[in-house]
PDB file of N, CA and C in Angstrom:
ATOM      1  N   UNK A   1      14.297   3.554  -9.620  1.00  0.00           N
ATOM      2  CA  UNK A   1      13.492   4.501  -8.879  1.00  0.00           C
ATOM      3  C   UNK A   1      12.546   3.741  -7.967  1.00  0.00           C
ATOM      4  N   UNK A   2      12.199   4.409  -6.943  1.00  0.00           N
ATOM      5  CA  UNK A   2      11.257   3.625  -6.118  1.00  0.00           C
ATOM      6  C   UNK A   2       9.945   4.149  -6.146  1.00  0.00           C
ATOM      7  N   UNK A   3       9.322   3.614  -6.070  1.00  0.00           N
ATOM      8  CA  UNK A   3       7.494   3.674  -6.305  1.00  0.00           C
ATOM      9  C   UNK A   3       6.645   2.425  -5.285  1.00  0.00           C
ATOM     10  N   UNK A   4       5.862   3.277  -5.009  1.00  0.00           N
ATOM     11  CA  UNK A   4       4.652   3.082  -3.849  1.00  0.00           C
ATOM     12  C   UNK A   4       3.578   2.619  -4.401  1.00  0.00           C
ATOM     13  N   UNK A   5       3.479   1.304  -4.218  1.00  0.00           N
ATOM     14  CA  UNK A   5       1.876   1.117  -4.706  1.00  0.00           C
ATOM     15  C   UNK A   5       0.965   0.935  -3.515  1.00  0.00           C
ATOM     16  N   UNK A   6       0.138   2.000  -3.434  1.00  0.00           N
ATOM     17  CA  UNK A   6      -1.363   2.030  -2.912  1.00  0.00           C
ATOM     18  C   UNK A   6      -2.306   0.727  -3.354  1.00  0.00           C
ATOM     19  N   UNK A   7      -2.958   0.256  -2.503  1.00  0.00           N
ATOM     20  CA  UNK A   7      -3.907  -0.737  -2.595  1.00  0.00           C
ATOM     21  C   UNK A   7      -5.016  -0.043  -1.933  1.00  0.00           C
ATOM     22  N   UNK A   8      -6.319  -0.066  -2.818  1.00  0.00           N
ATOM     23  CA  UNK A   8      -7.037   0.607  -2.253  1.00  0.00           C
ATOM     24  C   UNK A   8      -8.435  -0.431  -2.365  1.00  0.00           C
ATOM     25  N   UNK A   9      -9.350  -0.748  -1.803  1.00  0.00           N
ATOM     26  CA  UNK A   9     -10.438  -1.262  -2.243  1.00  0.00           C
ATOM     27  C   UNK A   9     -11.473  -1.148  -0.868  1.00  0.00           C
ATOM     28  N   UNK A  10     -12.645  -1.921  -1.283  1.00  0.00           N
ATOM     29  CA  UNK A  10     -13.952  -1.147  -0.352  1.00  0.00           C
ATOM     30  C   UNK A  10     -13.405  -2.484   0.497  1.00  0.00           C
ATOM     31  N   UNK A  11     -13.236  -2.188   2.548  1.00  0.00           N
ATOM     32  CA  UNK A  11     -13.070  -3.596   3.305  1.00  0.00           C
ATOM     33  C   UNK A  11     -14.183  -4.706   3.547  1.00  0.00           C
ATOM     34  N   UNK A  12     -14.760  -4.688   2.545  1.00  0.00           N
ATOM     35  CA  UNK A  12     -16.137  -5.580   2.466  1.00  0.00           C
ATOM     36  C   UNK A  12     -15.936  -6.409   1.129  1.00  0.00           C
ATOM     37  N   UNK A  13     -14.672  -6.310   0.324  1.00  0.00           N
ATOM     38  CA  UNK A  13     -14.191  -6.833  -0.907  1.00  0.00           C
ATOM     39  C   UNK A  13     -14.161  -7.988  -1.434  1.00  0.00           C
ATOM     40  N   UNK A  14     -13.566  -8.619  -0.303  1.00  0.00           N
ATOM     41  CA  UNK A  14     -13.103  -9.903  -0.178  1.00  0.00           C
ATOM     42  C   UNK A  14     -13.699 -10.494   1.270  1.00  0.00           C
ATOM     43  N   UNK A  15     -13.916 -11.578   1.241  1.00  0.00           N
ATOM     44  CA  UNK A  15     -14.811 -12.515   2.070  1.00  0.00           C
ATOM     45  C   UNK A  15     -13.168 -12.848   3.093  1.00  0.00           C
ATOM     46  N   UNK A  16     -13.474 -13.436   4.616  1.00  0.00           N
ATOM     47  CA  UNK A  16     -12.119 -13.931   5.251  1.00  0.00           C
ATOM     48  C   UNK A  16     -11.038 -14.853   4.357  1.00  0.00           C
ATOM     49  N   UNK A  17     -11.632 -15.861   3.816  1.00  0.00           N
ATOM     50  CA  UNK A  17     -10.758 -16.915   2.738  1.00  0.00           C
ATOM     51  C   UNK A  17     -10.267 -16.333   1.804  1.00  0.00           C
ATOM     52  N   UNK A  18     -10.623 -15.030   0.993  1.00  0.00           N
ATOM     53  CA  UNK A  18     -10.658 -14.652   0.091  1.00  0.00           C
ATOM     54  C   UNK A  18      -9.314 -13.469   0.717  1.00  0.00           C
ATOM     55  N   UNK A  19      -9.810 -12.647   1.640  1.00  0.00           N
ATOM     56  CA  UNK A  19      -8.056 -12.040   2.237  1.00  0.00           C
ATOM     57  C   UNK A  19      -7.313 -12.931   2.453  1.00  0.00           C
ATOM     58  N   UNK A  20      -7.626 -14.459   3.421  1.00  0.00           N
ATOM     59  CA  UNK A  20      -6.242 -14.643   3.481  1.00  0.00           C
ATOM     60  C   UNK A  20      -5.515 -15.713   2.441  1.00  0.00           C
ATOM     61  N   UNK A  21      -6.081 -16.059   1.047  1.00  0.00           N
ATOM     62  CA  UNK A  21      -5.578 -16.391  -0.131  1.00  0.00           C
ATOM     63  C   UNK A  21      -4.839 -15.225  -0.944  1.00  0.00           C
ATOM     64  N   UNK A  22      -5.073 -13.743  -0.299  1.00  0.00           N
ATOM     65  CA  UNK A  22      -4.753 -12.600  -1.109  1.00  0.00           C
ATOM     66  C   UNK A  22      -3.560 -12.563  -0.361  1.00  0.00           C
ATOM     67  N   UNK A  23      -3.603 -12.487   0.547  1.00  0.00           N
ATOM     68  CA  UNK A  23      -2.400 -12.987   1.548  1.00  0.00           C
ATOM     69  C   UNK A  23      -1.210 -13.728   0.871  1.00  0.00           C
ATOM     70  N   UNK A  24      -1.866 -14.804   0.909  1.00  0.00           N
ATOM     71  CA  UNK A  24      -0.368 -15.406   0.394  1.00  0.00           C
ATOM     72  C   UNK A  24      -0.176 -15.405  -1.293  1.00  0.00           C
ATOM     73  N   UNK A  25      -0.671 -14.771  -2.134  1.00  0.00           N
ATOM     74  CA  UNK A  25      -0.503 -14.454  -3.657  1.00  0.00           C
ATOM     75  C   UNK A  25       0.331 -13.422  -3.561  1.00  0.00           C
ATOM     76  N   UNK A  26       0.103 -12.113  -2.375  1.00  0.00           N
ATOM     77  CA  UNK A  26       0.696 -11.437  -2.322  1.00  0.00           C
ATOM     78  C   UNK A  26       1.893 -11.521  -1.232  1.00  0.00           C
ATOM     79  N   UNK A  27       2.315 -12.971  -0.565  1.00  0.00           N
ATOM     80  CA  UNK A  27       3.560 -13.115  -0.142  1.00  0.00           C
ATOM     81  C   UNK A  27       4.358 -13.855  -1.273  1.00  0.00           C
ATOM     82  N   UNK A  28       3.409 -14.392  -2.339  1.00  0.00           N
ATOM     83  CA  UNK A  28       4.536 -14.795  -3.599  1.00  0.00           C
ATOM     84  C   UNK A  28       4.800 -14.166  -4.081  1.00  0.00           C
ATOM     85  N   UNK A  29       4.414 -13.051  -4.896  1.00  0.00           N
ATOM     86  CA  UNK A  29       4.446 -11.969  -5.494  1.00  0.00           C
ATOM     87  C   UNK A  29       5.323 -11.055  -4.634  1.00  0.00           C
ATOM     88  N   UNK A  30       6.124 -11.208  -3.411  1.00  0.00           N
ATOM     89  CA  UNK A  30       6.935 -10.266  -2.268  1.00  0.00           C
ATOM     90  C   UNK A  30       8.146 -11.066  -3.048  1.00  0.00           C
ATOM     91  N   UNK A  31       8.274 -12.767  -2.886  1.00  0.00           N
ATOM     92  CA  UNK A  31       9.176 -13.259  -3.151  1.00  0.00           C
ATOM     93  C   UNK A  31       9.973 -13.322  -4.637  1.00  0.00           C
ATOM     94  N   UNK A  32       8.705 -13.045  -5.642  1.00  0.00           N
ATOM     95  CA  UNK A  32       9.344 -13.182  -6.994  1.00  0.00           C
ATOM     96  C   UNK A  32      10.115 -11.594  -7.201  1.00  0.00           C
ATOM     97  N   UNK A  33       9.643 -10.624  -6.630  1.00  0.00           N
ATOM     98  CA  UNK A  33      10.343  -9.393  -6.565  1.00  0.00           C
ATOM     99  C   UNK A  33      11.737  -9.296  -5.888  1.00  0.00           C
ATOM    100  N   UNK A  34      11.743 -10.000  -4.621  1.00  0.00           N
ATOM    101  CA  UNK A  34      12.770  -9.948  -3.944  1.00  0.00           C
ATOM    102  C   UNK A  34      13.618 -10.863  -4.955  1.00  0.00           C
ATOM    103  N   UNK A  35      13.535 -11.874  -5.254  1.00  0.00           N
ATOM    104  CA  UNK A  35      14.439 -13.008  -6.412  1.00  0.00           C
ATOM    105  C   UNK A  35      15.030 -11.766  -7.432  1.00  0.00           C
ATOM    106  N   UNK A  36      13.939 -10.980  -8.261  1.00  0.00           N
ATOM    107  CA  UNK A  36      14.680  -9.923  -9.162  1.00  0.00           C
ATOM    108  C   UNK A  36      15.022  -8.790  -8.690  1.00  0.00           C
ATOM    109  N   UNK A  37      15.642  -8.666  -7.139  1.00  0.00           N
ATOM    110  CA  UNK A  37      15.867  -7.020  -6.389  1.00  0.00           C
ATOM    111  C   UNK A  37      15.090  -5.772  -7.088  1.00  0.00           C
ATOM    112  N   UNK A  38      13.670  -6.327  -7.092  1.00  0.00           N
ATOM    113  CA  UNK A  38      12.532  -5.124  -7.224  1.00  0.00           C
ATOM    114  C   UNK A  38      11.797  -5.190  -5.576  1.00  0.00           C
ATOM    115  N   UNK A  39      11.934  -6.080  -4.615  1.00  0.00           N
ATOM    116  CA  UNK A  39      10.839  -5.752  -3.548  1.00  0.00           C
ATOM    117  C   UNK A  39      11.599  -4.997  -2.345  1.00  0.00           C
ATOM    118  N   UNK A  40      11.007  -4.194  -1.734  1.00  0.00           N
ATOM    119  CA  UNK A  40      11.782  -3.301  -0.908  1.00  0.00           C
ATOM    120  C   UNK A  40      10.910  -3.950   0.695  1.00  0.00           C
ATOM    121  N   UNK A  41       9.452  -3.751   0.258  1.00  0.00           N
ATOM    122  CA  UNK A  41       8.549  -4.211   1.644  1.00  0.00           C
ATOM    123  C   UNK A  41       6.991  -3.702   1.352  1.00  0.00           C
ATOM    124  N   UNK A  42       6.420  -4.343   1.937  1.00  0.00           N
ATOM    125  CA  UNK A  42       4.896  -4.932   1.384  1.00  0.00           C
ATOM    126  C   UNK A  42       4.253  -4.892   2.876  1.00  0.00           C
ATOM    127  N   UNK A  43       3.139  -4.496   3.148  1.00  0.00           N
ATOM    128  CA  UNK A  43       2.118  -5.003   4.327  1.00  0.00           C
ATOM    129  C   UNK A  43       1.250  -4.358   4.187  1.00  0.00           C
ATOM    130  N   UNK A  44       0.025  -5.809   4.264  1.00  0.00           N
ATOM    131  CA  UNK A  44      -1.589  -5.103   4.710  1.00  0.00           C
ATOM    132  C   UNK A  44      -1.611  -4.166   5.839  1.00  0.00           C
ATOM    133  N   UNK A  45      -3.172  -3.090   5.929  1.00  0.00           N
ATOM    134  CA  UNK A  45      -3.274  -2.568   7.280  1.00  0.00           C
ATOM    135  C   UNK A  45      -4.305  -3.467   7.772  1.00  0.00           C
ATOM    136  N   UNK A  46      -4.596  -3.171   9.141  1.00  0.00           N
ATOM    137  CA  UNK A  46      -5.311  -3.407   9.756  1.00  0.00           C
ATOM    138  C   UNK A  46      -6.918  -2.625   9.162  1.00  0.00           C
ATOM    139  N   UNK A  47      -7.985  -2.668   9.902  1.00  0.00           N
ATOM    140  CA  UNK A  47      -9.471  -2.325   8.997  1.00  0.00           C
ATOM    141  C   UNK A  47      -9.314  -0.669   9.493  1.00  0.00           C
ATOM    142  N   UNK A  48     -10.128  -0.092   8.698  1.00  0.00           N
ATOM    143  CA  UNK A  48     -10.169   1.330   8.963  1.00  0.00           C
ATOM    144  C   UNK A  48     -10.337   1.463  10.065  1.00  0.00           C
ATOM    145  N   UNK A  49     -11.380   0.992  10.874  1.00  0.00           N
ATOM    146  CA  UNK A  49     -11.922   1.331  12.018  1.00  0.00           C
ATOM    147  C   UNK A  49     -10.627   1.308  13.499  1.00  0.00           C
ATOM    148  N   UNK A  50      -9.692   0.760  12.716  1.00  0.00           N
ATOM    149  CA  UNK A  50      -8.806   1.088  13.961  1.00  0.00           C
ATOM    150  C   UNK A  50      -7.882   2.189  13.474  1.00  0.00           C
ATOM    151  N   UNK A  51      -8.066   2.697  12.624  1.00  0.00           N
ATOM    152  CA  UNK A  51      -7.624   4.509  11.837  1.00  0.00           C
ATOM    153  C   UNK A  51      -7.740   5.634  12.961  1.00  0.00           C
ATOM    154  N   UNK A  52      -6.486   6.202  13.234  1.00  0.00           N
ATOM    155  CA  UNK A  52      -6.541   7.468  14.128  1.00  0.00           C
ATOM    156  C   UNK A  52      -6.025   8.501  12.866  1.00  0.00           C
ATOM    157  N   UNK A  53      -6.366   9.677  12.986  1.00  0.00           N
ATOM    158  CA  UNK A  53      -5.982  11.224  11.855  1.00  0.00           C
ATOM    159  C   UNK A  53      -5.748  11.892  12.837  1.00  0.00           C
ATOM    160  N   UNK A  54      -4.557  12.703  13.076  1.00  0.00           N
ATOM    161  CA  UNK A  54      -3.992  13.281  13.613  1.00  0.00           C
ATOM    162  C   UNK A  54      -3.290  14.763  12.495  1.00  0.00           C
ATOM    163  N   UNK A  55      -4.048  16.080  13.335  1.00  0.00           N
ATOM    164  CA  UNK A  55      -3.678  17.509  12.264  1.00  0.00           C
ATOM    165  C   UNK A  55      -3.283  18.166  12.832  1.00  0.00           C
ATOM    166  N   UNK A  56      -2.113  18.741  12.872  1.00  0.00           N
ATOM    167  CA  UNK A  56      -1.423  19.812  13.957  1.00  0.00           C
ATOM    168  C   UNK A  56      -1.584  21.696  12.837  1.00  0.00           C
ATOM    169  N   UNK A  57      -3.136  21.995  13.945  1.00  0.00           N
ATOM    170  CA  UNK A  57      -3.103  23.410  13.523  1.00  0.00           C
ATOM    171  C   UNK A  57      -3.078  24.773  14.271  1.00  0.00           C
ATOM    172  N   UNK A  58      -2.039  25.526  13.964  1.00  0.00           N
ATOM    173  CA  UNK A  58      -1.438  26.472  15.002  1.00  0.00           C
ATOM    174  C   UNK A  58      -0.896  25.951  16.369  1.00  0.00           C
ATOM    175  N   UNK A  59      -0.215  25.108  16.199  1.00  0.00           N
ATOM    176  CA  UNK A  59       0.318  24.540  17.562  1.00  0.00           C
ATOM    177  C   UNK A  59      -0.287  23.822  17.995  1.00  0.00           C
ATOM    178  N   UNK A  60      -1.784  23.557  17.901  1.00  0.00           N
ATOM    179  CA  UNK A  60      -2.909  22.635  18.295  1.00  0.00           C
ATOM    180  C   UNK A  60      -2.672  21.335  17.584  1.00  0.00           C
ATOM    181  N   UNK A  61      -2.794  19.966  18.464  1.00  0.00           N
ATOM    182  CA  UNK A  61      -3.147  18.901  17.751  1.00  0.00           C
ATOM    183  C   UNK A  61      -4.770  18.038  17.691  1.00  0.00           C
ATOM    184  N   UNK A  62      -4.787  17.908  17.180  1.00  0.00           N
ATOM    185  CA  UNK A  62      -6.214  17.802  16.223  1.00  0.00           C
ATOM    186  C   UNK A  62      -6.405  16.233  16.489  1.00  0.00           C
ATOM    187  N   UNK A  63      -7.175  15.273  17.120  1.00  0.00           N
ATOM    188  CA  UNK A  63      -6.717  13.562  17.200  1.00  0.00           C
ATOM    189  C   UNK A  63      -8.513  13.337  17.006  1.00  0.00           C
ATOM    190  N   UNK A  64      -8.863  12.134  16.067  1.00  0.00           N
ATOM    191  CA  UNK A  64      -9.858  11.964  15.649  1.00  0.00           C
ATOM    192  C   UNK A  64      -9.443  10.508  15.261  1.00  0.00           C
ATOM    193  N   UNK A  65     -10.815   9.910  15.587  1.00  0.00           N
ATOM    194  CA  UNK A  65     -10.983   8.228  15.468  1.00  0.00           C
ATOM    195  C   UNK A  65     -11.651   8.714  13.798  1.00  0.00           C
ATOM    196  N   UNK A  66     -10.819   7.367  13.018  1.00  0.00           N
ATOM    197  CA  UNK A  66     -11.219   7.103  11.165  1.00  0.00           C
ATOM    198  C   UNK A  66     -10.303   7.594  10.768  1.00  0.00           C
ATOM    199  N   UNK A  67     -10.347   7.226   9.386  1.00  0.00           N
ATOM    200  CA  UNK A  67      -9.765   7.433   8.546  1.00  0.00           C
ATOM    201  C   UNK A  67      -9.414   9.159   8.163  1.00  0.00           C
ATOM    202  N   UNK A  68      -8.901   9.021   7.370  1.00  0.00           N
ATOM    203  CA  UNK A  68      -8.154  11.092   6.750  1.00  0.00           C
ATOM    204  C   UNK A  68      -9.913  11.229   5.908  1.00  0.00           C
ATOM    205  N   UNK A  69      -9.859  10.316   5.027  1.00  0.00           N
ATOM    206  CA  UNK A  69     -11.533  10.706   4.142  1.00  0.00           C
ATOM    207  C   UNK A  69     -11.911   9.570   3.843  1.00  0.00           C
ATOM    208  N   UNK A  70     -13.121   9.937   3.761  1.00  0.00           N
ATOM    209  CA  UNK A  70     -14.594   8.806   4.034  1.00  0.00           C
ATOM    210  C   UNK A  70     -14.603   8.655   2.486  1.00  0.00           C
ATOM    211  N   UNK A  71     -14.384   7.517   2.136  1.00  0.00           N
ATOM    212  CA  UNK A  71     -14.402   6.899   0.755  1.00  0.00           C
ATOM    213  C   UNK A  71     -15.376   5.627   0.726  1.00  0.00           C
ATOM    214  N   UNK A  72     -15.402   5.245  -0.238  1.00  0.00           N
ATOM    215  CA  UNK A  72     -15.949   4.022  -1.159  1.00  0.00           C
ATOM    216  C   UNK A  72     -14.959   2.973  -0.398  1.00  0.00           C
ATOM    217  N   UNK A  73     -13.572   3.399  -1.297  1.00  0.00           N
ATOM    218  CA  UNK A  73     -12.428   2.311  -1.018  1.00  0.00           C
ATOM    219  C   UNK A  73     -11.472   3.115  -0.240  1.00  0.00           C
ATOM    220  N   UNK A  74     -10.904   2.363   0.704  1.00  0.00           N
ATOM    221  CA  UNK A  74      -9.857   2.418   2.000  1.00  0.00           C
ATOM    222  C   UNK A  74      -8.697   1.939   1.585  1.00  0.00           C
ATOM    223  N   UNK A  75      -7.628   2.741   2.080  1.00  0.00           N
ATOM    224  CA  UNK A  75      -6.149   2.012   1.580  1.00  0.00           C
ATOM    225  C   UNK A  75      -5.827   1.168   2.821  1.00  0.00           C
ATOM    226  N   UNK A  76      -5.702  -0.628   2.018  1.00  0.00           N
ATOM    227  CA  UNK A  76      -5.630  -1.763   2.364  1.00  0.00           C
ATOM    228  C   UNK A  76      -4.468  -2.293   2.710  1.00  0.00           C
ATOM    229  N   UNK A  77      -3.371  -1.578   1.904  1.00  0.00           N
ATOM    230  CA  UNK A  77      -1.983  -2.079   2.036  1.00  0.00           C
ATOM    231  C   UNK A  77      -0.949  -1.415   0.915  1.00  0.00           C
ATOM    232  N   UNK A  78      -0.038  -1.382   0.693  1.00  0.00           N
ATOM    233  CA  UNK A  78       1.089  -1.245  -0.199  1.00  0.00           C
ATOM    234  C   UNK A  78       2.441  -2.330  -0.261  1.00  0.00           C
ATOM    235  N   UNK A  79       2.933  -1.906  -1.523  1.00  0.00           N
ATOM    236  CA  UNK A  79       4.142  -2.341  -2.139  1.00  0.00           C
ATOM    237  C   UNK A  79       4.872  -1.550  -1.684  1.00  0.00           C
ATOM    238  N   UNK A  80       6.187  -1.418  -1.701  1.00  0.00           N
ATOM    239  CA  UNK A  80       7.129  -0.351  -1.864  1.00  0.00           C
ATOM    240  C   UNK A  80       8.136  -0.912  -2.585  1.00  0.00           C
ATOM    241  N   UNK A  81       8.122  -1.041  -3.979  1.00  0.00           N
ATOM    242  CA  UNK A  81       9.086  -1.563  -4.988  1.00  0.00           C
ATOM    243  C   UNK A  81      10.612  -0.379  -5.526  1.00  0.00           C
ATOM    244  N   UNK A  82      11.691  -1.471  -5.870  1.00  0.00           N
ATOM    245  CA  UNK A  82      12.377  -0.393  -7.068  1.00  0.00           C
ATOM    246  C   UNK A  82      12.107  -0.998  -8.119  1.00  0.00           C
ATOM    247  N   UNK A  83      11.742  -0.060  -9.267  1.00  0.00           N
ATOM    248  CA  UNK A  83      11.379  -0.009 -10.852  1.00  0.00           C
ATOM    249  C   UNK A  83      12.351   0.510 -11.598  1.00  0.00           C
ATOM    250  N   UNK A  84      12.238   0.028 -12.901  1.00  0.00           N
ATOM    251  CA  UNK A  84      13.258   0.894 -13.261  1.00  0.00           C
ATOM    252  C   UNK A  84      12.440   2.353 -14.287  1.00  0.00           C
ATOM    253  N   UNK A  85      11.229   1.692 -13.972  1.00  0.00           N
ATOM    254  CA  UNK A  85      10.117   3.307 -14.470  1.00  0.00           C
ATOM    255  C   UNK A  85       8.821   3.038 -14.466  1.00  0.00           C
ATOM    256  N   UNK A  86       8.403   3.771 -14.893  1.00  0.00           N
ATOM    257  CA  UNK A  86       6.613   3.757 -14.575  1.00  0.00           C
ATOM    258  C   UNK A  86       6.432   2.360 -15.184  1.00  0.00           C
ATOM    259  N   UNK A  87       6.353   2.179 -16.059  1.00  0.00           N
ATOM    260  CA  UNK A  87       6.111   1.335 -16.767  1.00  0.00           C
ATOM    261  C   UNK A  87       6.115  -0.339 -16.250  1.00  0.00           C
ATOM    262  N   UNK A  88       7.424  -0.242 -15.710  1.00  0.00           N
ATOM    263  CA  UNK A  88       7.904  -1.259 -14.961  1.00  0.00           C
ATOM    264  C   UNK A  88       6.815  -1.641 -13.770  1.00  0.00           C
ATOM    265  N   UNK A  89       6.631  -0.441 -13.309  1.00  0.00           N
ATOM    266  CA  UNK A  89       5.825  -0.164 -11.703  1.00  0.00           C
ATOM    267  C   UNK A  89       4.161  -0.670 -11.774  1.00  0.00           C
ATOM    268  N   UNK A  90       3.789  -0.451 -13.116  1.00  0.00           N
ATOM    269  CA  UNK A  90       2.756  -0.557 -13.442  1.00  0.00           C
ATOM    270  C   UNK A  90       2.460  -2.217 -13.967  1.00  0.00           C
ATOM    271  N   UNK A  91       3.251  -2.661 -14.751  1.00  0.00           N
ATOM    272  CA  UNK A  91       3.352  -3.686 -15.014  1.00  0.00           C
ATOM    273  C   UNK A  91       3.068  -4.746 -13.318  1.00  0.00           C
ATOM    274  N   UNK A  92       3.988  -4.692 -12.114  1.00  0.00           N
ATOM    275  CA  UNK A  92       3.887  -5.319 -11.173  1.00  0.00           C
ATOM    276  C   UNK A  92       2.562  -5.017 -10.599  1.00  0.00           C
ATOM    277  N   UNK A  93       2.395  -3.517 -11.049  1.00  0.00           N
ATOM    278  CA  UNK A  93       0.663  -3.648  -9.857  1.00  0.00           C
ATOM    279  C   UNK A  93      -0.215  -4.098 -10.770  1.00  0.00           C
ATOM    280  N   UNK A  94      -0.130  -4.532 -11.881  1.00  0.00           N
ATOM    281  CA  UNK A  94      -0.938  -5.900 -12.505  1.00  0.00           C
ATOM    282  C   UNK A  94      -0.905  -6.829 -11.524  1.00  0.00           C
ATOM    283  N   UNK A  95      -0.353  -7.555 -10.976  1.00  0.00           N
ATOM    284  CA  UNK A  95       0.462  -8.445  -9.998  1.00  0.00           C
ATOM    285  C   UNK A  95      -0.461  -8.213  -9.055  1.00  0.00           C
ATOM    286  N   UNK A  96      -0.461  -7.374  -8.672  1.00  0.00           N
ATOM    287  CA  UNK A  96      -0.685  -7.166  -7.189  1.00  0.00           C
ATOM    288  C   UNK A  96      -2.497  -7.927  -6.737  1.00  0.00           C
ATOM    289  N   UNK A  97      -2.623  -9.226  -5.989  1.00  0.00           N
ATOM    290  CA  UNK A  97      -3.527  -9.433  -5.840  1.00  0.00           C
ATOM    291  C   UNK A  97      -5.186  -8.412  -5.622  1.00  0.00           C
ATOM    292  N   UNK A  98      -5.194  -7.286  -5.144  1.00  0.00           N
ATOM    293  CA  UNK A  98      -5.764  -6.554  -4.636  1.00  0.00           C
ATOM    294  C   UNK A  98      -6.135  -5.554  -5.683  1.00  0.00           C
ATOM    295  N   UNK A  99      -5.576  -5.857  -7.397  1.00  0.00           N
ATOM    296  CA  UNK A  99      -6.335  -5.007  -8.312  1.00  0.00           C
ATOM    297  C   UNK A  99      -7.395  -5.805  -9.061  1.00  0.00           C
ATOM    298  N   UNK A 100      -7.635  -6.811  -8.629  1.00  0.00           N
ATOM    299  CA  UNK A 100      -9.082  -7.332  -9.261  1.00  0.00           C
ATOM    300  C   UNK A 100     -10.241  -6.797  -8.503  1.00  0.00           C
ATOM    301  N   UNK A 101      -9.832  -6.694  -7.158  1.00  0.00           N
ATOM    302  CA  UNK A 101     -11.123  -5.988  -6.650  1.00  0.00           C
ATOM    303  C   UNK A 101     -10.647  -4.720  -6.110  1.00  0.00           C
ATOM    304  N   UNK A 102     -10.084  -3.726  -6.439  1.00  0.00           N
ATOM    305  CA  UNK A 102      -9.816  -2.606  -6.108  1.00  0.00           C
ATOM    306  C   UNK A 102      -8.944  -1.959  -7.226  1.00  0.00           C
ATOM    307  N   UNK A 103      -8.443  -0.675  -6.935  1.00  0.00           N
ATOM    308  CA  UNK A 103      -7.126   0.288  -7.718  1.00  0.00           C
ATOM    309  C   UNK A 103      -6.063   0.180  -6.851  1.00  0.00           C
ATOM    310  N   UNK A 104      -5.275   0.162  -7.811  1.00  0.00           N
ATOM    311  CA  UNK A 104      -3.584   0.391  -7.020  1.00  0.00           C
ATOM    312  C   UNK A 104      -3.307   1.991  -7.677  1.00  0.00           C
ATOM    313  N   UNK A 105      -2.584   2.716  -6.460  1.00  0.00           N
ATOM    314  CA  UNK A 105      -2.362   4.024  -7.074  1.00  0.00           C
ATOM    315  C   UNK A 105      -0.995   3.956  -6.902  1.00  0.00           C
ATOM    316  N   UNK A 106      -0.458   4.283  -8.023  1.00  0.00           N
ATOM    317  CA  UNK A 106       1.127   4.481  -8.131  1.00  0.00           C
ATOM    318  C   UNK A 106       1.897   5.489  -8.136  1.00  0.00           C
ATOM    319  N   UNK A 107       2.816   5.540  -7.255  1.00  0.00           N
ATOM    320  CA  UNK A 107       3.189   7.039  -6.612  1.00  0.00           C
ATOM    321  C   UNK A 107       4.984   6.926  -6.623  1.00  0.00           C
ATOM    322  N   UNK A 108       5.835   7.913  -7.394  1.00  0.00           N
ATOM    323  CA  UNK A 108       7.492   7.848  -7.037  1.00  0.00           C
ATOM    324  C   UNK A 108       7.438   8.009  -5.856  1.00  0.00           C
ATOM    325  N   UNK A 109       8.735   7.621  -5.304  1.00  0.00           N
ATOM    326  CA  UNK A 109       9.173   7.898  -3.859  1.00  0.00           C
ATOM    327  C   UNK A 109      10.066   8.831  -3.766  1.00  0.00           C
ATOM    328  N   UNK A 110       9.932  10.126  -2.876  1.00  0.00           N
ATOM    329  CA  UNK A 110      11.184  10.967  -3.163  1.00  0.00           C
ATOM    330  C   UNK A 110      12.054  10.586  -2.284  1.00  0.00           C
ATOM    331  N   UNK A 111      13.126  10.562  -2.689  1.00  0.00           N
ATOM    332  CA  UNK A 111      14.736  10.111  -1.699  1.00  0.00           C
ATOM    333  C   UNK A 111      15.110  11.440  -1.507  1.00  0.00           C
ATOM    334  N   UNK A 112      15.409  11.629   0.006  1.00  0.00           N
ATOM    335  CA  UNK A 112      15.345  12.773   1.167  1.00  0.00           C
ATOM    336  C   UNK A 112      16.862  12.063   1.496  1.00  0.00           C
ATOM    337  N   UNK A 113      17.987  13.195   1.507  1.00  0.00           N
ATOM    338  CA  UNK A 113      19.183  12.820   2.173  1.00  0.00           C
ATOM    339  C   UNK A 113      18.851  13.122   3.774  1.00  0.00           C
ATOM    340  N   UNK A 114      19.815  12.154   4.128  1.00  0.00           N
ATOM    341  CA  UNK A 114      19.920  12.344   5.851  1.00  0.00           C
ATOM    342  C   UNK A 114      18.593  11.292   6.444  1.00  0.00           C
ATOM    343  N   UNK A 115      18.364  10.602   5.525  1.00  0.00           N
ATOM    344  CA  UNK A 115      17.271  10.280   6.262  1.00  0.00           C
ATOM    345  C   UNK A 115      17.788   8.451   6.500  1.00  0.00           C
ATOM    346  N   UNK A 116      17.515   7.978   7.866  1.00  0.00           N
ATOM    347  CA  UNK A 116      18.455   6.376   8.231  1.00  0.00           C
ATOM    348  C   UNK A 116      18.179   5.580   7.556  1.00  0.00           C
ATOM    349  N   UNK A 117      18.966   4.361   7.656  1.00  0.00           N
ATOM    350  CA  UNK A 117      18.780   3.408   6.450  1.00  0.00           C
ATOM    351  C   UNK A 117      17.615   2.538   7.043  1.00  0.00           C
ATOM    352  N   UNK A 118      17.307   1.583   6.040  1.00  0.00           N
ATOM    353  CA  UNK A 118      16.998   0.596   7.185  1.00  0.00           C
ATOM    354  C   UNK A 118      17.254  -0.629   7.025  1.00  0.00           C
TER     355      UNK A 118
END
């Protein structure tokens, strides 16, 4: 099954050295997954502040600079692993550099036919 891990933490978390050591823990941690065909694809975002929210209501579109909601912690990046269950899923976002100073939220992925490969 595939599962989404959310990385969430406040962007004031980690100092510059400190992201880009998270950086590469979390390009080893890409590779030891890919070695056991659990990693699908992984990437940081960019900082909130370059966040557009976009809401289409009654035909109207809605375009606003920030984030969807004003939090504590900002989602930083994700996993997109296959597991073979929660358990599994949970176990790797131990792993995941970005839960010592933040939460990882773990989410199934629903598989939608018709939709391209990649």
């Amino acid at each position: 099954m595939k599962y989404i891990l959310l990385i969430y933490m406040a962007e004031n978390a980690l100092s510059e050295v400190e992201r880009e050591h998270c950086y590469v823990e979390s390009a080893q941690l890409a590779q030891t997954l890919h070695s056991k065909g659990k990693f699908l694809s992984t990437a940081p975002l960019h900082s909130v502040t370059t966040a557009t929210s976009v809401q289409v209501r009654n035909g109207k579109s809605l375009v606003t600079d920030g984030p969807f909601a004003e939090t504590r912690e900002q989602l930083g990046g994700f996993f997109l692993i296959d597991a073979q269950d929660l358990d599994e899923a949970i176990t790797i976002s131990t792993q995941i550099p970005g839960a010592k100073v933040g939460t990882i939220e773990i989410r199934p992925v629903i598989e939608v036919a018709g939709l391209p490969e990649h």
